[in-house]
Protein backbone atom coordinates (compact mmCIF):
# COMPACT_ATOMS: atom_id res chain seq x y z
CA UNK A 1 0.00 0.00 0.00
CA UNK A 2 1.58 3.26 -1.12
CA UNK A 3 0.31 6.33 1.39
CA UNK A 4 -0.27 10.06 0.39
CA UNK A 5 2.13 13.05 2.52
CA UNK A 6 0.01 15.51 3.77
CA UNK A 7 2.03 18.50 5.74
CA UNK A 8 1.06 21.76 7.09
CA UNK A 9 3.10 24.41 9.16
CA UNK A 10 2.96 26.45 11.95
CA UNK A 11 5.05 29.23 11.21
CA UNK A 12 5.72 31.82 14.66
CA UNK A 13 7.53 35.19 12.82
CA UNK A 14 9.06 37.06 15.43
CA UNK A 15 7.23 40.87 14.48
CA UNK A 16 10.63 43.55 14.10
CA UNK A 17 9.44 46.08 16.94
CA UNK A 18 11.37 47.53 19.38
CA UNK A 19 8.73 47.12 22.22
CA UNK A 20 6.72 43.99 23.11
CA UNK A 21 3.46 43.81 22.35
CA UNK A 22 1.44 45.01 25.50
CA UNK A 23 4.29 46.90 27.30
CA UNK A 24 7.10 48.72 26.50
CA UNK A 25 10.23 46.51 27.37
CA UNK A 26 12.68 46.05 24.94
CA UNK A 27 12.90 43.25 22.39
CA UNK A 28 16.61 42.93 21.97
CA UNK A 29 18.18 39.46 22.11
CA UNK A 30 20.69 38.65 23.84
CA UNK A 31 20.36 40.73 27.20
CA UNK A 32 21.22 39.52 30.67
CA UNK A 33 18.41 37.05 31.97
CA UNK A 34 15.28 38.71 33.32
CA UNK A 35 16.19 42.81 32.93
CA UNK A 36 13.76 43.45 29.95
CA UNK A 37 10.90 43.30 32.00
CA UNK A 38 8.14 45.09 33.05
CA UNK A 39 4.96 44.50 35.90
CA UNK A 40 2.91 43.82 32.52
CA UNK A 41 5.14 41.34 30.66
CA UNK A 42 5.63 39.96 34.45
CA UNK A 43 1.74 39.66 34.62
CA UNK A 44 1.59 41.08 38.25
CA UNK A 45 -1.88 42.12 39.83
CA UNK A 46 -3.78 44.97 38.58
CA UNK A 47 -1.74 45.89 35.63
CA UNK A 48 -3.48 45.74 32.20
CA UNK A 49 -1.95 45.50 28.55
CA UNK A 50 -2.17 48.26 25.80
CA UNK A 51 -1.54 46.90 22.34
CA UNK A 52 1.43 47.75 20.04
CA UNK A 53 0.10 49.66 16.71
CA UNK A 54 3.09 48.57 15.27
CA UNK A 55 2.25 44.98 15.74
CA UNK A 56 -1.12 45.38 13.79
CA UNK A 57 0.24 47.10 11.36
CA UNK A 58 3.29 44.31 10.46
CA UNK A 59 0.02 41.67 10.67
CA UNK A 60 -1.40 43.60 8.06
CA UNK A 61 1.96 44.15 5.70
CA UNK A 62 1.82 40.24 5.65
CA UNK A 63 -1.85 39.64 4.82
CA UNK A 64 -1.79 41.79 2.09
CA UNK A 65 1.75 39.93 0.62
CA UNK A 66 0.19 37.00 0.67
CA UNK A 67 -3.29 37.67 -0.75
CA UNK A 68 -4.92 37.51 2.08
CA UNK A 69 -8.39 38.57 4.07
CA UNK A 70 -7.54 41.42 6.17
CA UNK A 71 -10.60 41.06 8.92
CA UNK A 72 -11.40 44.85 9.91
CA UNK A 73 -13.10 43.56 13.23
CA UNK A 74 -10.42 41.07 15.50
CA UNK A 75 -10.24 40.22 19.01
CA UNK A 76 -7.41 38.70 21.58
CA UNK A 77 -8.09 35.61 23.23
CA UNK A 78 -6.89 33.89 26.47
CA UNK A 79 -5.13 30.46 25.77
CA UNK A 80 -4.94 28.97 28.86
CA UNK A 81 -2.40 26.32 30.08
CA UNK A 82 0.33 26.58 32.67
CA UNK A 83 3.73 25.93 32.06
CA UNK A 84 6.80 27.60 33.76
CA UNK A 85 7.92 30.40 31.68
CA UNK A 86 4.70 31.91 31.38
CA UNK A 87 3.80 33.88 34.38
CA UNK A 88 0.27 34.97 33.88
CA UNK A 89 -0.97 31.08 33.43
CA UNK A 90 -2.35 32.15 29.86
CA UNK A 91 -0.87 33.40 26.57
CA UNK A 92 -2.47 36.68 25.11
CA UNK A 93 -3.38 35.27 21.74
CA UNK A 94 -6.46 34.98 19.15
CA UNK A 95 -8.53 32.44 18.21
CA UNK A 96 -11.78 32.40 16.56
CA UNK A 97 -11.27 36.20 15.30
CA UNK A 98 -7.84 36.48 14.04
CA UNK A 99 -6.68 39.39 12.19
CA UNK A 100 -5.72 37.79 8.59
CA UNK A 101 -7.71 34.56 7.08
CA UNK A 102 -7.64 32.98 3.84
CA UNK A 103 -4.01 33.96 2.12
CA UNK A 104 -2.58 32.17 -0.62
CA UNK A 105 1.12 31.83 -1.63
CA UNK A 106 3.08 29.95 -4.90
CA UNK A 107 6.13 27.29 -4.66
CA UNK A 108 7.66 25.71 -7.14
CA UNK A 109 9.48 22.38 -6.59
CA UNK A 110 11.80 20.43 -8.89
CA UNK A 111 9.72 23.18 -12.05
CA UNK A 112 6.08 22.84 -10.81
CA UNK A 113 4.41 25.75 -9.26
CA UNK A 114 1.43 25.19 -6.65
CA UNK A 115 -0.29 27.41 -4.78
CA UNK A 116 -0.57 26.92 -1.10
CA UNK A 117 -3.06 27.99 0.77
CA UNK A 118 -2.73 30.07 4.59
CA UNK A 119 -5.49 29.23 6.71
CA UNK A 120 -4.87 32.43 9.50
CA UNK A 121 -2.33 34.57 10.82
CA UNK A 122 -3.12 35.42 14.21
CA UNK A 123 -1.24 38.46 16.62
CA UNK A 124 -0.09 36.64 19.94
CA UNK A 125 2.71 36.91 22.58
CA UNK A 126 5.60 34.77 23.37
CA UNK A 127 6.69 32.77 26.35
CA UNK A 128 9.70 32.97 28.03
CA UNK A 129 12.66 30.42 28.00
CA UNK A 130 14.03 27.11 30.10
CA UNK A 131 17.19 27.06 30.47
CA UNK A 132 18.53 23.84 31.93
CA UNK A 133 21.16 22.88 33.77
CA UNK A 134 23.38 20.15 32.69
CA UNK A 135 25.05 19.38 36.08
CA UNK A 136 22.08 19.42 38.62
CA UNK A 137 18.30 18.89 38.12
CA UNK A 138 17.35 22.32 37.60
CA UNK A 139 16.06 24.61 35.36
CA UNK A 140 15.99 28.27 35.37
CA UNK A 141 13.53 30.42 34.00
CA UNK A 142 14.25 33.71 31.67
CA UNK A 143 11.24 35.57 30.90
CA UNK A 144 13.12 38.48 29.13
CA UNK A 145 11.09 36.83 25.79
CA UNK A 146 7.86 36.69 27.21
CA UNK A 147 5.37 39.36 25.77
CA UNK A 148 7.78 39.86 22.44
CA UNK A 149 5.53 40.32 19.30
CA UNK A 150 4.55 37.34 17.42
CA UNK A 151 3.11 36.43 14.46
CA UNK A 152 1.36 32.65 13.92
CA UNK A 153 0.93 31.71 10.32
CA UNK A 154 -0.70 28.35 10.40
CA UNK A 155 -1.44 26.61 6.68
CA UNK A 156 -3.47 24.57 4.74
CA UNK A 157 -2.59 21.31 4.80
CA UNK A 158 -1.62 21.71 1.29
CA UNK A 159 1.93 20.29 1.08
CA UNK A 160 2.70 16.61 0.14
CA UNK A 161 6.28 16.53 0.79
CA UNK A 162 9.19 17.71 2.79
CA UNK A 163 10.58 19.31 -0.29
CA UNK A 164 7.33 21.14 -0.48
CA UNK A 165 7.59 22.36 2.94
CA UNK A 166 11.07 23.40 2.96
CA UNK A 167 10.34 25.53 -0.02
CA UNK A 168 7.30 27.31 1.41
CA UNK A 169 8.92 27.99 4.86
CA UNK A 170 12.11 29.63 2.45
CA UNK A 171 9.35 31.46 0.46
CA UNK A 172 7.48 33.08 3.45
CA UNK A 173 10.72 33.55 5.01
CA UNK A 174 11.95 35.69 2.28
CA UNK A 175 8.40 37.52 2.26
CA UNK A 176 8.73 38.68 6.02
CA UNK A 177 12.32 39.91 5.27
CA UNK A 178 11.12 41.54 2.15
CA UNK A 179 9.11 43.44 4.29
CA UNK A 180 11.44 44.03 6.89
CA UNK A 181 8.62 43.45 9.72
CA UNK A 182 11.03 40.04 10.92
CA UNK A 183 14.95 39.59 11.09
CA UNK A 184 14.16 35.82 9.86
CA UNK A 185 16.65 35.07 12.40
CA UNK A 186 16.13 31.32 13.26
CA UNK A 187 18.93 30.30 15.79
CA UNK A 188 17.92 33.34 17.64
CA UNK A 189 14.33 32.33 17.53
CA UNK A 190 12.80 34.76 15.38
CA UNK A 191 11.28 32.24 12.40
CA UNK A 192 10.27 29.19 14.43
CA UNK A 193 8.12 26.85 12.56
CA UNK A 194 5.93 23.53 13.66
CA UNK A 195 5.07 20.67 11.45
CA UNK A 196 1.97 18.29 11.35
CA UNK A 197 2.19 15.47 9.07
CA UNK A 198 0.24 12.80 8.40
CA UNK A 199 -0.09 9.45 6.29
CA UNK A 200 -2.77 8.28 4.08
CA UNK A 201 -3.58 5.97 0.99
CA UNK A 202 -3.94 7.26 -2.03
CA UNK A 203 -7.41 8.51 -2.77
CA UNK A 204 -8.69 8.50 0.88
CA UNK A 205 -10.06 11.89 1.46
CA UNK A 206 -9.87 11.50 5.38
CA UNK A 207 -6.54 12.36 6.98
CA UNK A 208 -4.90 9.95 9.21
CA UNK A 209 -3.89 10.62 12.52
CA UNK A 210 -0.97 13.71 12.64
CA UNK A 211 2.21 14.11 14.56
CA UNK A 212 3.53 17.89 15.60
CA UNK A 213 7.82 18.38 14.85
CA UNK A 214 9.07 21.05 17.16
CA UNK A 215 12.62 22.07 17.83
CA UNK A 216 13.39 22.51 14.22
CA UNK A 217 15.92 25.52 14.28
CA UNK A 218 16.98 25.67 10.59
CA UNK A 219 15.67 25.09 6.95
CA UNK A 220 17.94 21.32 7.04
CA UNK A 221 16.39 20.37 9.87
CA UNK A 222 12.83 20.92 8.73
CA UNK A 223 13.10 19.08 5.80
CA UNK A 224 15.33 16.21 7.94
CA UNK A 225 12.59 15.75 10.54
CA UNK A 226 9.76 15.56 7.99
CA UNK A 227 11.70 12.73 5.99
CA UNK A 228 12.33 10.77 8.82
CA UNK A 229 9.02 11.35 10.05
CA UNK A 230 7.46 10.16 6.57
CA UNK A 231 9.55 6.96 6.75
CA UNK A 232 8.90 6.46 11.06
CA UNK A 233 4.77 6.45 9.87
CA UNK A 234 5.24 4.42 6.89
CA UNK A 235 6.49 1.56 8.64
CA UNK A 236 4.33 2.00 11.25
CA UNK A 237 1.21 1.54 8.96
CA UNK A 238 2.78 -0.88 6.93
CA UNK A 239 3.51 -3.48 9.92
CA UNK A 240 -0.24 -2.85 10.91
CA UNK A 241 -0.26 -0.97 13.62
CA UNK A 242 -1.50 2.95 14.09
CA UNK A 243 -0.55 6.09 14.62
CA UNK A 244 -0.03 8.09 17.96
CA UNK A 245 -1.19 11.77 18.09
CA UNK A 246 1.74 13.40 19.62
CA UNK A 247 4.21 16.29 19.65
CA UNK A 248 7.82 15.18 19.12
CA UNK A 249 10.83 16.89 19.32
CA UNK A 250 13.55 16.81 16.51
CA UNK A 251 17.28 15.93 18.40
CA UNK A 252 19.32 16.68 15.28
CA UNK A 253 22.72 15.29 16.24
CA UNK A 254 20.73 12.02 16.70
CA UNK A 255 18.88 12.67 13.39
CA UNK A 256 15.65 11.26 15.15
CA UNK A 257 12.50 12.46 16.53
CA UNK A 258 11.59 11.69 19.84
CA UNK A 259 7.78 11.96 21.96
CA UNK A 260 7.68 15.11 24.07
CA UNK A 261 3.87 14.39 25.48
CA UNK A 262 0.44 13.84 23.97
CA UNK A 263 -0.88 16.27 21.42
CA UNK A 264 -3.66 18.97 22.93
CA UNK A 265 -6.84 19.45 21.03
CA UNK A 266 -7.75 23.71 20.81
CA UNK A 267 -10.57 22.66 23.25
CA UNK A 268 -7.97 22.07 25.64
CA UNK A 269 -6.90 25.40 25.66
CA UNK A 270 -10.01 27.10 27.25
CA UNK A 271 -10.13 30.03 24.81
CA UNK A 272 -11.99 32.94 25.71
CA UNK A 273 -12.16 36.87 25.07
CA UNK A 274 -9.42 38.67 26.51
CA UNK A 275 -11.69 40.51 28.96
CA UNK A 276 -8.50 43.51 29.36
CA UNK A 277 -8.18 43.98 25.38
CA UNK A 278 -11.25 45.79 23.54
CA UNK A 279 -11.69 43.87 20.06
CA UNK A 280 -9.64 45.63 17.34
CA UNK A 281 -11.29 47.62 13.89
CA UNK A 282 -9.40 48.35 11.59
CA UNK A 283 -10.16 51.12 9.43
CA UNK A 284 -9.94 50.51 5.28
CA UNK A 285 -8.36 53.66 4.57
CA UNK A 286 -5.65 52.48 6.51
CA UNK A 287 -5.05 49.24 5.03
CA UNK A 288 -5.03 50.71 1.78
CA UNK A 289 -2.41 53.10 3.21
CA UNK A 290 -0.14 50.34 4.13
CA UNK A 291 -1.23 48.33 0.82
CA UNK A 292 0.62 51.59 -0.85
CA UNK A 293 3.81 51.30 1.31
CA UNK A 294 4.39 47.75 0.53
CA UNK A 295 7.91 47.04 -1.36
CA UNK A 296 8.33 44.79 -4.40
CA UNK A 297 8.17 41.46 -3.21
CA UNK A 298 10.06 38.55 -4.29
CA UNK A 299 7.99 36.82 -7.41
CA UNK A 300 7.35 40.55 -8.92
CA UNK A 301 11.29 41.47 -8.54
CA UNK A 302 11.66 38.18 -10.32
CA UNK A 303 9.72 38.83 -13.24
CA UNK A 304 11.42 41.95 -13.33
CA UNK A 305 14.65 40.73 -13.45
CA UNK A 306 14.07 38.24 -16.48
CA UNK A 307 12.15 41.12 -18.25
CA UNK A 308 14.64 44.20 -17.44
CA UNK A 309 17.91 42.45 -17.14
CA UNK A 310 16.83 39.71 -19.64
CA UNK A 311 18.38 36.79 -16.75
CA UNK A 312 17.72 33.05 -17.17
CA UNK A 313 15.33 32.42 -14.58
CA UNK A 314 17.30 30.30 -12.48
CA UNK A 315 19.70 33.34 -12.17
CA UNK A 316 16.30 35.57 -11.28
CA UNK A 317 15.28 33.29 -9.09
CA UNK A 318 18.43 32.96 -7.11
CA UNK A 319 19.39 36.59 -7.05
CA UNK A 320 15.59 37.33 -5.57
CA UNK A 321 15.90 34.59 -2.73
CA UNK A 322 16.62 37.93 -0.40
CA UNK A 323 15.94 41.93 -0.53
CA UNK A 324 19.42 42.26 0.24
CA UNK A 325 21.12 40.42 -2.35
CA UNK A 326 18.55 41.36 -5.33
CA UNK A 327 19.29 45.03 -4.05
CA UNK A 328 23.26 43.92 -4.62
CA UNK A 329 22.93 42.68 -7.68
CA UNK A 330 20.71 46.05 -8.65
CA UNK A 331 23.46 48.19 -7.15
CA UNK A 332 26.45 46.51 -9.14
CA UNK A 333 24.92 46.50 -12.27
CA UNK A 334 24.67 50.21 -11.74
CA UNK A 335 28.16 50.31 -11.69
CA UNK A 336 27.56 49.84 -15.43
CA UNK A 337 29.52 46.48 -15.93
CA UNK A 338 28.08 43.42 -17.71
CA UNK A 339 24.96 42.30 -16.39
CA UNK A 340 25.30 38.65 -16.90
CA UNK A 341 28.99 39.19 -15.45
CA UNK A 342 27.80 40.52 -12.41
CA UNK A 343 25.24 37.77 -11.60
CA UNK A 344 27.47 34.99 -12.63
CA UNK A 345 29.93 36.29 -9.71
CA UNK A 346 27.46 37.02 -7.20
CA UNK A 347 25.79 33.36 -7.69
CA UNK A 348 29.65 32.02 -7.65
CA UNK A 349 32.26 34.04 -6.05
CA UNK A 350 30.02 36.25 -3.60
CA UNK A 351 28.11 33.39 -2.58
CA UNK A 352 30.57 31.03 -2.35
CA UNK A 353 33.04 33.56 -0.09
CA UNK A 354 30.22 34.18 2.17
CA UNK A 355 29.51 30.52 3.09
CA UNK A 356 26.16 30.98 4.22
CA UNK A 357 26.79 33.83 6.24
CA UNK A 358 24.42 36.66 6.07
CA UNK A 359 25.39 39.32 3.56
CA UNK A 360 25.30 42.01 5.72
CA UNK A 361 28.96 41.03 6.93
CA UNK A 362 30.37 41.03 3.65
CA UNK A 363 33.24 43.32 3.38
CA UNK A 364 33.30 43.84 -0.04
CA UNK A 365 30.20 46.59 -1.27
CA UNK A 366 28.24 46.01 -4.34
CA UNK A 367 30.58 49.43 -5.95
CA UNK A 368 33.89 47.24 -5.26
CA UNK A 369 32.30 44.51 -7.17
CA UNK A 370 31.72 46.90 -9.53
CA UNK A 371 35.36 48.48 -9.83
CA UNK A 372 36.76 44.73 -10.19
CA UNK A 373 34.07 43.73 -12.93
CA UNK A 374 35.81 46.95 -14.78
CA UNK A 375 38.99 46.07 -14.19
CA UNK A 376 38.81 42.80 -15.77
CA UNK A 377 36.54 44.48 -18.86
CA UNK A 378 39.61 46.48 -19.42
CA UNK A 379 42.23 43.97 -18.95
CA UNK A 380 44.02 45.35 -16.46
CA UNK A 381 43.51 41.60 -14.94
CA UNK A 382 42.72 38.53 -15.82
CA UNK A 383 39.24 37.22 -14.70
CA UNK A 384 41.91 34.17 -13.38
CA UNK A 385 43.77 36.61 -11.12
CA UNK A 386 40.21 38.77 -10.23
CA UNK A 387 39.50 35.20 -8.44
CA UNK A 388 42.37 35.67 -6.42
CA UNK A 389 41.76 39.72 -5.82
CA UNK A 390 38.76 39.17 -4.81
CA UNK A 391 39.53 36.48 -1.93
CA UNK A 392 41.37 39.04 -0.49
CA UNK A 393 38.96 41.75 -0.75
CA UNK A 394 36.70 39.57 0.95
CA UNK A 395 39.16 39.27 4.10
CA UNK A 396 39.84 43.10 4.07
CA UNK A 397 37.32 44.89 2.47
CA UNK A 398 40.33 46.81 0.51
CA UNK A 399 39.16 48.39 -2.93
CA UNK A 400 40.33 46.17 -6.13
CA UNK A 401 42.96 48.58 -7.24
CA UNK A 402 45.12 48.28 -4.36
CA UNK A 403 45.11 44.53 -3.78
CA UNK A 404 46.13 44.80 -7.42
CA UNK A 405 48.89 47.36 -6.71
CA UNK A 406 49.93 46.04 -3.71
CA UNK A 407 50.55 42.07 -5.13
CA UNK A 408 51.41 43.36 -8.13
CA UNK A 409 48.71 41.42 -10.02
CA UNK A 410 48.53 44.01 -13.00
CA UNK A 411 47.80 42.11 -16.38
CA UNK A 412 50.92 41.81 -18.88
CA UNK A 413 49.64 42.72 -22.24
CA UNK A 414 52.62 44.22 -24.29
CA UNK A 415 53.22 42.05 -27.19
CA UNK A 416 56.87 42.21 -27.83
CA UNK A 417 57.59 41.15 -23.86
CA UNK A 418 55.53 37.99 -24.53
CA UNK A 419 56.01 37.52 -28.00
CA UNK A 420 59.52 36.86 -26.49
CA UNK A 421 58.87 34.52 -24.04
CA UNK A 422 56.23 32.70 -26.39
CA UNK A 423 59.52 31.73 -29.02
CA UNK A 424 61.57 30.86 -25.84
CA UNK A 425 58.81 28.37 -25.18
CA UNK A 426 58.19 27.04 -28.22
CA UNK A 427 62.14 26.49 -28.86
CA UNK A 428 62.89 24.39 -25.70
CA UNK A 429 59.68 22.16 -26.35
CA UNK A 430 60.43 21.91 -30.38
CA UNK A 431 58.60 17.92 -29.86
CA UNK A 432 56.05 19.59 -28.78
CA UNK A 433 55.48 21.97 -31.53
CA UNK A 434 55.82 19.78 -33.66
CA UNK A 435 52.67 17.90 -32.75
CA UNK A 436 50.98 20.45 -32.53
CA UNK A 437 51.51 21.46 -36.44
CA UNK A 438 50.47 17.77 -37.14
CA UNK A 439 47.46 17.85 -35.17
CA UNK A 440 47.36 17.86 -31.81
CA UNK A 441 45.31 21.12 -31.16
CA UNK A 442 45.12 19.98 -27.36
CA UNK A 443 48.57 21.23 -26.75
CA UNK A 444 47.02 24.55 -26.82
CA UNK A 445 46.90 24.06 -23.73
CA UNK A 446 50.09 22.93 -22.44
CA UNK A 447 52.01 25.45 -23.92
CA UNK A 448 49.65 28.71 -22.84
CA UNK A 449 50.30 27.06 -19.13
CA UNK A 450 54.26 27.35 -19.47
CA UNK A 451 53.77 30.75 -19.85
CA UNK A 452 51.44 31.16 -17.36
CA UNK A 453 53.66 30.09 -15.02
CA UNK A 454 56.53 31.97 -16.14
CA UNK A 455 54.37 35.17 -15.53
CA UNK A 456 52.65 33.96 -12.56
CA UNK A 457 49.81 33.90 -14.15
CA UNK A 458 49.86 38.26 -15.06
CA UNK A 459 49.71 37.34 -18.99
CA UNK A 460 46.67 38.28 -21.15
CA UNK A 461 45.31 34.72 -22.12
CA UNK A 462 43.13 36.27 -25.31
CA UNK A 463 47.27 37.64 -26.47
CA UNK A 464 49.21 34.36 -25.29
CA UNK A 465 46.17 32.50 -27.58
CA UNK A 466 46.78 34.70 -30.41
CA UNK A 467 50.53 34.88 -29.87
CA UNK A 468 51.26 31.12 -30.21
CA UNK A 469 48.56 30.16 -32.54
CA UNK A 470 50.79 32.93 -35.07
CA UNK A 471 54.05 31.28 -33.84
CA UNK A 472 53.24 27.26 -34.22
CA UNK A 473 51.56 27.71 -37.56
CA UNK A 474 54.80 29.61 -39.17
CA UNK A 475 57.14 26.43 -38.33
């Protein structure tokens, strides 16, 4: 029996304010345990929460990204449970009145595009943090997170494999970014993401019983836990038996999922109205405000790029993955070098230099790209030695010219200087030459690298060509 994958994700955005939601403590990470807090993100006695604008107004930036409903009348619930780091015994969220519905965004996977549907995106708090300890049975409790901004972005369950969710967690990723309401940041926290998954045959409309994936801190790891997760319910339906609803936990270094506890139904939860938070209405000339402000998001600067720049769309598509590198590649080509140039080395040489970091801590600026895209138009290098310039721009952020000047990398092109070393060549390797004239073109090759290495690789290669095709056909 061959089953059916069906998927959908919880995605929790981290909103880019500098204030929690209800209070006015400060979102930055990192800070010393318990000092960004407040009576209100504390939940003490008699205190009451006043909503973020900023917060609605990122919710909305999203909806209207993705396509989606923007509901003009929402309202904060209470989701009750109790855990340790969350000190009022209830998380601030929304349930049955959520501020976006019904969104809508496109994948493609392996050349097919589907559209996958967003169920809600609902406004909500955070917890705080556990932090264990590894020598004694404890576990201390910083609640400098609690009350930070988030937004839940729960989909259809539209996806059918891990390669489809890994693809629209990197596509809704790029949107938030895009719109610069979330760092994206997910080893700090900031893009979190839950998967349920599920088996069934083929053709069954009813889904089978679903497992949650937590602790999934990177785009790997998503896809990783899903695949094993696929093959864990497989041969559990195959040998006959069924599945548990449950919430496991993803250990990565063990490349296994293990049970955390049983899975809780919404009922569970208790929702109510948040009896301290008056239901939200939004007006529409506001929305259509914000609809005005939004940037050009990542399938429109796409299209753009194949149209204005006339890009394959693989290079469109890879140069678009992020505002910031898609503004790089604008800001380069304004440089006025080659456009194909400049994407070829940004896909290759940027990208490979960087290795994976984010591109905000490259040294090297889009106009120093630029300078050493010129300098190899001109000749004053070889695209060969470029390579090696820009390595070193990379580690010091110095402009082309002076790694140049400073290795002494400037391209030999005067003819008579290598005309001479060409005949030197050719005379101590006369066996050489000789098979070339009868034939063997290949040794093109073999004699263009003697010279190369006798100018450490400073010669003009389109001159050496030219020099000792001339030379081996007059013997």
């Amino acid at each position: 029996m061959e089953f059916e994958t069906v998927i959908g994700l919880e995605i929790h955005a981290q909103l880019k304010t500098q204030s929690k939601i209800f209070c006015g403590c400060s979102t930055k990470f990192g800070a010393t345990p318990n000092t960004h807090t407040c009576q209100v993100c504390l939940g003490m006695p008699g205190v009451l929460p006043v909503l973020n604008k900023k917060v609605v107004e990122y919710s909305i930036r999203m909806g209207l990204a993705t396509d989606s409903t923007i509901n003009t009348f929402n309202q904060f619930a209470r989701k009750n449970y109790f855990y340790p780091d969350l000190p009022k015994g209830y998380q601030t969220s929304q349930f049955d009145l959520p501020i976006v519905e019904f969104g809508k965004v496109e994948i493609e996977v392996n050349g097919e595009k589907k559209i996958i549907g967003i169920t809600r995106m609902h406004m909500e708090e955070d917890a705080g943090k556990l932090i264990h300890d590894d020598r004694e049975p404890l576990s201390y409790v910083d609640l400098n997170r609690t009350g930070t901004p988030l937004l839940e972005i729960v989909s259809e369950p539209d996806l059918r494999s891990p390669e489809e969710a890994y693809a629209y967690l990197r596509k809704l990723h790029a949107i938030l970014k895009y719109l610069d309401i979330c760092d994206g940041n997910m080893q700090e926290g900031s893009f979190r993401c839950d998967a349920n998954i599920s088996l069934r045959p083929f053709g069954q409309e009813k889904l089978g019983t679903r497992t949650e994936l937590k602790n999934m801190n990177s785009f790997k790891n998503v896809q990783a836990a899903l695949e094993y997760e696929v093959r864990r319910q497989r041969d559990v339906l195959l040998d006959g038996g069924e599945v548990t609803q449950e919430t496991l936990q993803w250990d990565p270094d063990r490349n296994r999922a293990e049970s955390m506890r049983s899975k809780e139904e919404a009922h569970d939860y208790r929702y109510f109205p948040c009896p301290d938070l008056i239901p939200i209405v939004i007006e529409e000339e506001w929305i259509e405000e914000i609809r005005k402000s939004l940037p050009e998001l990542p399938d429109a600067k796409k299209e753009r790029f194949i149209k204005e720049y006339e890009l394959p769309e693989y290079d469109a598509a890879l140069l678009t993955t992020s505002r910031e590198l898609a503004d790089y590649f604008e800001d380069t080509v304004s440089e006025g070098v080659n456009v194909k140039k400049a994407s070829n080395w940004i896909m290759t040489e940027l990208l490979r230099e960087l290795k994976g970091a984010e591109l905000s801590s490259c040294l090297v600026s889009s106009g120093q790209l630029g300078a050493l895209l010129k300098m190899i138009a001109d000749e004053t290098i070889s695209g060969k030695i470029a390579k090696t310039v820009f390595v070193e721009m990379m580690v010091s952020g110095k402009d082309p010219d002076l790694v140049v000047k400073e290795k002494n990398l400037i391209q030999v092109s005067d003819q008579g200087e290598l005309l001479a070393i060409v005949k030197e060549i050719i005379a101590a390797n006369p066996g050489q030459a000789e098979d070339f004239k009868n034939g063997k073109t290949k040794l093109m090759g073999y004699f263009v690298g003697q010279l190369m290495k006798r100018t450490k690789g400073k010669a003009n290669p389109k001159i050496v060509n030219e020099l000792f095709s001339k030379e081996l056909s007059q013997r």
